[in-house]
N, C-alpha and C. Protein backbone atom coordinates (compact mmCIF):
# COMPACT_ATOMS: atom_id res chain seq x y z
N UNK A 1 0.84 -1.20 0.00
CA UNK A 1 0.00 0.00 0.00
C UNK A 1 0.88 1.25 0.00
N UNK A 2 0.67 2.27 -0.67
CA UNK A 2 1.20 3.21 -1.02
C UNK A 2 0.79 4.26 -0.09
N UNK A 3 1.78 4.71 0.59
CA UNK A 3 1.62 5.95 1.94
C UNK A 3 2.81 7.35 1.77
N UNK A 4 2.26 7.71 1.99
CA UNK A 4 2.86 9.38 1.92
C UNK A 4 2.33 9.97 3.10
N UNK A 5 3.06 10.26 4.40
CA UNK A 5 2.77 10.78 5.40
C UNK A 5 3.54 11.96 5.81
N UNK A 6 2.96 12.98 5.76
CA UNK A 6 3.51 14.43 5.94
C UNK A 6 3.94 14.85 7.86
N UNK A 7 4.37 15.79 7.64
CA UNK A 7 4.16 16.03 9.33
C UNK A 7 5.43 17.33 9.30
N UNK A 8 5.59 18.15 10.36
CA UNK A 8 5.76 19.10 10.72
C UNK A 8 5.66 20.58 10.32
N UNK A 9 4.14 20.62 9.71
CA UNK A 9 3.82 21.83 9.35
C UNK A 9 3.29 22.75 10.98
N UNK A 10 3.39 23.91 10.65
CA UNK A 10 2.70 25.14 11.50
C UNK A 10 2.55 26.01 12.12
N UNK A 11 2.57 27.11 12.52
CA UNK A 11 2.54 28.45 12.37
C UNK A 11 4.02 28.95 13.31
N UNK A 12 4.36 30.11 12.68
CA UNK A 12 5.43 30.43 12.98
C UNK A 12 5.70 32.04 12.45
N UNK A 13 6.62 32.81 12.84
CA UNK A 13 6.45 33.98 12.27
C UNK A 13 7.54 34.41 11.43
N UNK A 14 7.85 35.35 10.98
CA UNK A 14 8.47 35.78 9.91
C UNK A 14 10.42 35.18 10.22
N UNK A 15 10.94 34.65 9.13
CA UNK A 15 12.99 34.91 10.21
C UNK A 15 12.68 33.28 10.65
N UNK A 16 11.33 32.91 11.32
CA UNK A 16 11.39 31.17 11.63
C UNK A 16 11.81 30.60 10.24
N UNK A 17 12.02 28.89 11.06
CA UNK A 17 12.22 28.13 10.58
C UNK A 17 11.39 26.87 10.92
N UNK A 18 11.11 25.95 9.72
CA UNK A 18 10.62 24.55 10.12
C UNK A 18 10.52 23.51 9.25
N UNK A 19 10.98 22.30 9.81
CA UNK A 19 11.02 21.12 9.06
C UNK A 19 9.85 20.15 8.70
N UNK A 20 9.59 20.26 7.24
CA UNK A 20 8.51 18.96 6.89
C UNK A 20 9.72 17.84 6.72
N UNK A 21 8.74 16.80 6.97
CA UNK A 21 9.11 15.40 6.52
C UNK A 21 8.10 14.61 6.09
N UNK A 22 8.48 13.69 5.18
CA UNK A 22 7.29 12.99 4.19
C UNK A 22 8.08 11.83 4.55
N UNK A 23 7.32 10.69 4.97
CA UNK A 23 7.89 9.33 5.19
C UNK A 23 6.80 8.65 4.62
N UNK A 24 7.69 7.85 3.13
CA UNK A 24 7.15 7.23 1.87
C UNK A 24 7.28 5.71 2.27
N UNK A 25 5.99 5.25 1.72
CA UNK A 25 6.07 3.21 1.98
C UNK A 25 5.41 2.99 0.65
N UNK A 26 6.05 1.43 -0.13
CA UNK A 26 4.83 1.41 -0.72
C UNK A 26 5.51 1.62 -2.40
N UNK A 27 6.43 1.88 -2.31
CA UNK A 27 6.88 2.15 -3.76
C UNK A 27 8.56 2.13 -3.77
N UNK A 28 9.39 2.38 -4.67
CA UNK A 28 10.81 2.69 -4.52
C UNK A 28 11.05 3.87 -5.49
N UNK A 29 12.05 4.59 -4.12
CA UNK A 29 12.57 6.33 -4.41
C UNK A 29 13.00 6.09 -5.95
N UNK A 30 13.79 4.71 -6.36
CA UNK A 30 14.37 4.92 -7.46
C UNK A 30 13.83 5.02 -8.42
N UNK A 31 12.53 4.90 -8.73
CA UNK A 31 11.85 5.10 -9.97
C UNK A 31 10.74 6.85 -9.40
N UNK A 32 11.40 7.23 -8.41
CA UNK A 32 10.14 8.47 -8.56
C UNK A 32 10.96 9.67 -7.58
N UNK A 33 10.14 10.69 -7.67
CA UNK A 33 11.31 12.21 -8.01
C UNK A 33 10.37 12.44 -6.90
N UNK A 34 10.69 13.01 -5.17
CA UNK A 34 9.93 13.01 -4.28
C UNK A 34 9.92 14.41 -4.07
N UNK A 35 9.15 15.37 -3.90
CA UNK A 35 9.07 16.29 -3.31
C UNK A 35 8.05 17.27 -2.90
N UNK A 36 7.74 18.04 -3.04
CA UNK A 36 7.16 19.47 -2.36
C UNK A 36 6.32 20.37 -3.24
N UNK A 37 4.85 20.31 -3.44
CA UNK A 37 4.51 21.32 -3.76
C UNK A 37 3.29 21.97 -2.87
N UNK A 38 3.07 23.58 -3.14
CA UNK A 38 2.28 24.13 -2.41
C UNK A 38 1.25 24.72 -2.68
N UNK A 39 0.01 24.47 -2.28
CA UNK A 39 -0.90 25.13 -3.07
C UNK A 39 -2.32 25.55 -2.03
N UNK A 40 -2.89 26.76 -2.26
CA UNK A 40 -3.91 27.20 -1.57
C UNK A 40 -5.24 27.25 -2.65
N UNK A 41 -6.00 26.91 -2.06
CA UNK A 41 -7.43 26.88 -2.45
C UNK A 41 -7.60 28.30 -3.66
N UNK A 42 -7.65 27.84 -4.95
CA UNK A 42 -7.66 29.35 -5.71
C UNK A 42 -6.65 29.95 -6.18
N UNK A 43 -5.18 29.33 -5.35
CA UNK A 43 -4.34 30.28 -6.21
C UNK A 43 -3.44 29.04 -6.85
N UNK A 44 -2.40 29.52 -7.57
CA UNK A 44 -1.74 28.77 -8.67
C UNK A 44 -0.59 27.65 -7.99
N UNK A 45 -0.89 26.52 -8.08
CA UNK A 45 0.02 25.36 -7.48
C UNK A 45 1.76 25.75 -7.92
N UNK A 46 2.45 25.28 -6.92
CA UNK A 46 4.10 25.92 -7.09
C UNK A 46 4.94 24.31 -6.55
N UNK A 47 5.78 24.50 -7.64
CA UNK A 47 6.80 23.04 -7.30
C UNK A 47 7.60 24.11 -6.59
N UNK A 48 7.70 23.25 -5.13
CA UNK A 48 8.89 24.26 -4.21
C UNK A 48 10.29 23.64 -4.45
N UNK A 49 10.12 22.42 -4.39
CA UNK A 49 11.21 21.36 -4.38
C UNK A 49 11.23 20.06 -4.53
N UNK A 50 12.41 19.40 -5.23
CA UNK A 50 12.06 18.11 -5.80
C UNK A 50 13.88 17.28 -5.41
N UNK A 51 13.78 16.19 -4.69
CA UNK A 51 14.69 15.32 -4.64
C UNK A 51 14.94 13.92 -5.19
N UNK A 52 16.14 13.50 -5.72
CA UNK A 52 15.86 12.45 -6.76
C UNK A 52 16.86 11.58 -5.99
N UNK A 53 15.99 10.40 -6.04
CA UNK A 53 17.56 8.92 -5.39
C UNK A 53 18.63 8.98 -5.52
N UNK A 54 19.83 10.07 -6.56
CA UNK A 54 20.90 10.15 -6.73
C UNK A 54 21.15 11.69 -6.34
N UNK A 55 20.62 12.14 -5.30
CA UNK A 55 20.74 13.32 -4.82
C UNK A 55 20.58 14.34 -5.57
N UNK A 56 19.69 14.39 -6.76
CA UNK A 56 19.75 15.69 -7.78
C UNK A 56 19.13 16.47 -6.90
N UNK A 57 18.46 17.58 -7.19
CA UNK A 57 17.46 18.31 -6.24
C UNK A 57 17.58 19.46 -7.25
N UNK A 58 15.76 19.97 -7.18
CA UNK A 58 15.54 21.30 -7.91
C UNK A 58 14.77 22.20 -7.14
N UNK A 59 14.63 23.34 -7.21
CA UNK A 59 14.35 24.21 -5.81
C UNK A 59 13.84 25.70 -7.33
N UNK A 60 12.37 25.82 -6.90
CA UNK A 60 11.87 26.80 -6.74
C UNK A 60 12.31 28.22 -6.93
N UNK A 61 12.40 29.41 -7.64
CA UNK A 61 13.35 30.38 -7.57
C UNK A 61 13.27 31.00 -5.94
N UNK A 62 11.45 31.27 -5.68
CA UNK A 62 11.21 31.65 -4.89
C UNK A 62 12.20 31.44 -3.26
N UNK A 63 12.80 29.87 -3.39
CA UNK A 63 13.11 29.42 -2.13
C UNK A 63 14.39 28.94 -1.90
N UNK A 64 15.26 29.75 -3.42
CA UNK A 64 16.51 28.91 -3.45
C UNK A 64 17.27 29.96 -2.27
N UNK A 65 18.36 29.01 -1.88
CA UNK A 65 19.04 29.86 -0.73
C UNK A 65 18.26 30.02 0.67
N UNK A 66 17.02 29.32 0.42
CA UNK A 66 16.48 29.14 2.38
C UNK A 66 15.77 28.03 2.53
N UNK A 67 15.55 27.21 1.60
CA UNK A 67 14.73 26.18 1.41
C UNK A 67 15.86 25.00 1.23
N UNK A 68 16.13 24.07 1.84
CA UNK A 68 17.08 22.34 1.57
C UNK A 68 16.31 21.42 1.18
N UNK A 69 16.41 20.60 0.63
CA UNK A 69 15.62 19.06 0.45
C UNK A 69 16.50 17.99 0.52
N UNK A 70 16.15 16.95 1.24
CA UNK A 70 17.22 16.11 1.44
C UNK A 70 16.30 14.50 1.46
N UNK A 71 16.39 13.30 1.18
CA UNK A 71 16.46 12.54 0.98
C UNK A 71 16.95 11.27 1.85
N UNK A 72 16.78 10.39 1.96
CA UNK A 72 17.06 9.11 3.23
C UNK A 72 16.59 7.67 2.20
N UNK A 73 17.52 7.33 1.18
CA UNK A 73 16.93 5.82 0.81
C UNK A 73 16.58 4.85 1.72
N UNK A 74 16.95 4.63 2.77
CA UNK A 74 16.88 3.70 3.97
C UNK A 74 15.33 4.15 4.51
N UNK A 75 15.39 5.36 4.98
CA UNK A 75 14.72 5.31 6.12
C UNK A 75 12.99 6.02 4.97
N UNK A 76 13.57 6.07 3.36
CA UNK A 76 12.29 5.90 2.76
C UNK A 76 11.74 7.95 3.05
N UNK A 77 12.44 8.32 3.59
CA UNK A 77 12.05 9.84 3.92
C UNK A 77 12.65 11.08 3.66
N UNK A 78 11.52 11.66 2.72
CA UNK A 78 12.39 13.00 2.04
C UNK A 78 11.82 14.19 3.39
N UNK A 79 12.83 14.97 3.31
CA UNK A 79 13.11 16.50 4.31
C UNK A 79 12.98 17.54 4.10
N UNK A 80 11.81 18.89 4.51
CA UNK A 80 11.94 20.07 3.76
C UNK A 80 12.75 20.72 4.58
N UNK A 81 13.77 21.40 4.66
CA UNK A 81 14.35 22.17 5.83
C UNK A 81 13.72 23.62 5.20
N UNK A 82 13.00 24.54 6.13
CA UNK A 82 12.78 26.12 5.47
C UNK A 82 13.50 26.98 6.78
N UNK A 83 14.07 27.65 5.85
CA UNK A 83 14.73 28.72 6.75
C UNK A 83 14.32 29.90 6.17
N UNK A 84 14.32 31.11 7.24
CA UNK A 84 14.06 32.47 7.11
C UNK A 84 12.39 32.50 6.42
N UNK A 85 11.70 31.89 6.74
CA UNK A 85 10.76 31.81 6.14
C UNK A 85 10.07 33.39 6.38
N UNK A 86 8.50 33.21 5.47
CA UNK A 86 8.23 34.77 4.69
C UNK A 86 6.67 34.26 4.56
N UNK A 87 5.97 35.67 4.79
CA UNK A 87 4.70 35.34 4.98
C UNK A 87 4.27 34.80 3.54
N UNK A 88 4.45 34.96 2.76
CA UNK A 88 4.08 34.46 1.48
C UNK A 88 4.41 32.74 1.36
N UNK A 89 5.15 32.63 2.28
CA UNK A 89 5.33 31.09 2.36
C UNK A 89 4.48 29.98 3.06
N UNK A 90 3.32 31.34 3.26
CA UNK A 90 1.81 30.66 4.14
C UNK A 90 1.44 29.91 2.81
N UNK A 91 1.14 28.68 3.29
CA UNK A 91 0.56 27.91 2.10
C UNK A 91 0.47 26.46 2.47
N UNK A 92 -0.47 25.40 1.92
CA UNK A 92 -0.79 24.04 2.31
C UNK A 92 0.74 23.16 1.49
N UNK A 93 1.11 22.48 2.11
CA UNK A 93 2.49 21.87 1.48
C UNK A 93 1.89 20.57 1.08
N UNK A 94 2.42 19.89 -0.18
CA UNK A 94 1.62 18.30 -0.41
C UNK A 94 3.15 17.91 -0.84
N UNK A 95 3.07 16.86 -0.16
CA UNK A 95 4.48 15.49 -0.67
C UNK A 95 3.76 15.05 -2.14
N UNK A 96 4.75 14.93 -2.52
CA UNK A 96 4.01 14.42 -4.30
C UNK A 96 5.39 13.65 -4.75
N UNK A 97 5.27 12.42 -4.92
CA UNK A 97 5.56 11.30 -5.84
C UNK A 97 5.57 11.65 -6.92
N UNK A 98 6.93 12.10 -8.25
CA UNK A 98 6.35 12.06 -9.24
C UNK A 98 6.97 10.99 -9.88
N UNK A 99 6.28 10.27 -10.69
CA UNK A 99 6.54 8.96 -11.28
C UNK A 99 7.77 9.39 -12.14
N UNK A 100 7.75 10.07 -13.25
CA UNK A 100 8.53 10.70 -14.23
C UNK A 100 8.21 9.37 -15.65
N UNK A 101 6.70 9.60 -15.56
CA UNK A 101 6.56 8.57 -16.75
C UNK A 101 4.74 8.27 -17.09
N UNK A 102 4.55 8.42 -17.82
CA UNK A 102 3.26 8.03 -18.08
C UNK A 102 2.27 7.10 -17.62
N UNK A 103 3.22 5.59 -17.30
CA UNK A 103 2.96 4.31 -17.48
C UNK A 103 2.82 4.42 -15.88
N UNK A 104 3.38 5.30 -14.91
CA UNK A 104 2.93 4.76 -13.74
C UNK A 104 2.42 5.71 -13.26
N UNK A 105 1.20 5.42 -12.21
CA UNK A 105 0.98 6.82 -11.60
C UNK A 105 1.40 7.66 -10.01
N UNK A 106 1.56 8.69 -10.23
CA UNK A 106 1.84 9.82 -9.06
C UNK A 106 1.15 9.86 -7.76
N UNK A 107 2.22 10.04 -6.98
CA UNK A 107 1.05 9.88 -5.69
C UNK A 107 0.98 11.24 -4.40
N UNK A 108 0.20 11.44 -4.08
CA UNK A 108 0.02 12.47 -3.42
C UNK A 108 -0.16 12.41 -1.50
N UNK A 109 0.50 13.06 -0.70
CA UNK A 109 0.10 13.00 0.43
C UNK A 109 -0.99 13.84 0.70
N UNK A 110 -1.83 14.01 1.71
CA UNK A 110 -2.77 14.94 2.42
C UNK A 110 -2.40 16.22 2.54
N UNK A 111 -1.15 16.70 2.61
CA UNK A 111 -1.00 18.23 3.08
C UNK A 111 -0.74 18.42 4.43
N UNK A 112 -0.11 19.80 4.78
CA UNK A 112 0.03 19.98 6.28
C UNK A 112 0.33 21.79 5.81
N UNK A 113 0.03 21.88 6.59
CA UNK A 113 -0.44 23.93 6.75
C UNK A 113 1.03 24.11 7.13
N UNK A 114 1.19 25.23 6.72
CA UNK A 114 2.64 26.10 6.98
C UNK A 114 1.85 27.59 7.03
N UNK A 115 1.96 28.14 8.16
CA UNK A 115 1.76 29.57 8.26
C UNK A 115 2.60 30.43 8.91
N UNK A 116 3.23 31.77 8.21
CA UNK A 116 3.47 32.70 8.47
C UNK A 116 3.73 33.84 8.22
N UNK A 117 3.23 34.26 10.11
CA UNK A 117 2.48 35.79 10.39
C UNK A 117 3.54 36.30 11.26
N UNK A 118 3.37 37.65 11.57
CA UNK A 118 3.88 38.35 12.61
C UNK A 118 2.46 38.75 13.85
């Protein structure tokens, strides 16, 4: 069974920092590109970040230089590290599986809230 479980989203204020983690079962990292996108009800979905089994990683313009993504083949779990975060970085975060292929399909976690305010 295919699981995508999110966790350490939530509120924090401007200069914070905080770590998601997505702990994946259910498939193997090596056929799929794990990472981060964010999206609020209405406005336009954003790839923040994307980590690949051979450590590639692509990062968002918005978040390059405060945003890390990191990866764990073992322990099956990709890492958002956000630093200096920015109210505009209020937004629902979803772990997303991307297959990188037609033939199989993508998988999505539930989301976890990231907010911040002053």
């Amino acid at each position: 069974q295919v699981q995508l479980v999110e966790s350490g989203g939530g509120s924090v204020q401007p200069g914070d920092s905080l770590t998601l983690s997505c702990e994946t079962s259910g498939f193997s990292l090596d056929f799929y590109a794990v990472g981060w996108i964010r999206q609020v009800t209405g406005r336009e979905r954003e790839l923040v970040a994307t980590w690949n089994s051979d450590d590639t990683t692509i990062y968002a313009d918005s978040v390059k230089g405060r945003f890390t993504i990191s990866g764990d083949n073992f322990k099956m779990t990709v890492t958002l590290q956000m630093n200096n975060l920015r109210p505009e970085d209020t937004d629902v975060y979803y772990c997303h599986a991307d297959s990188l292929t037609p033939q199989r399909p993508d998988f999505w976690g539930k989301g976890t809230q990231v907010t911040v305010s002053s």
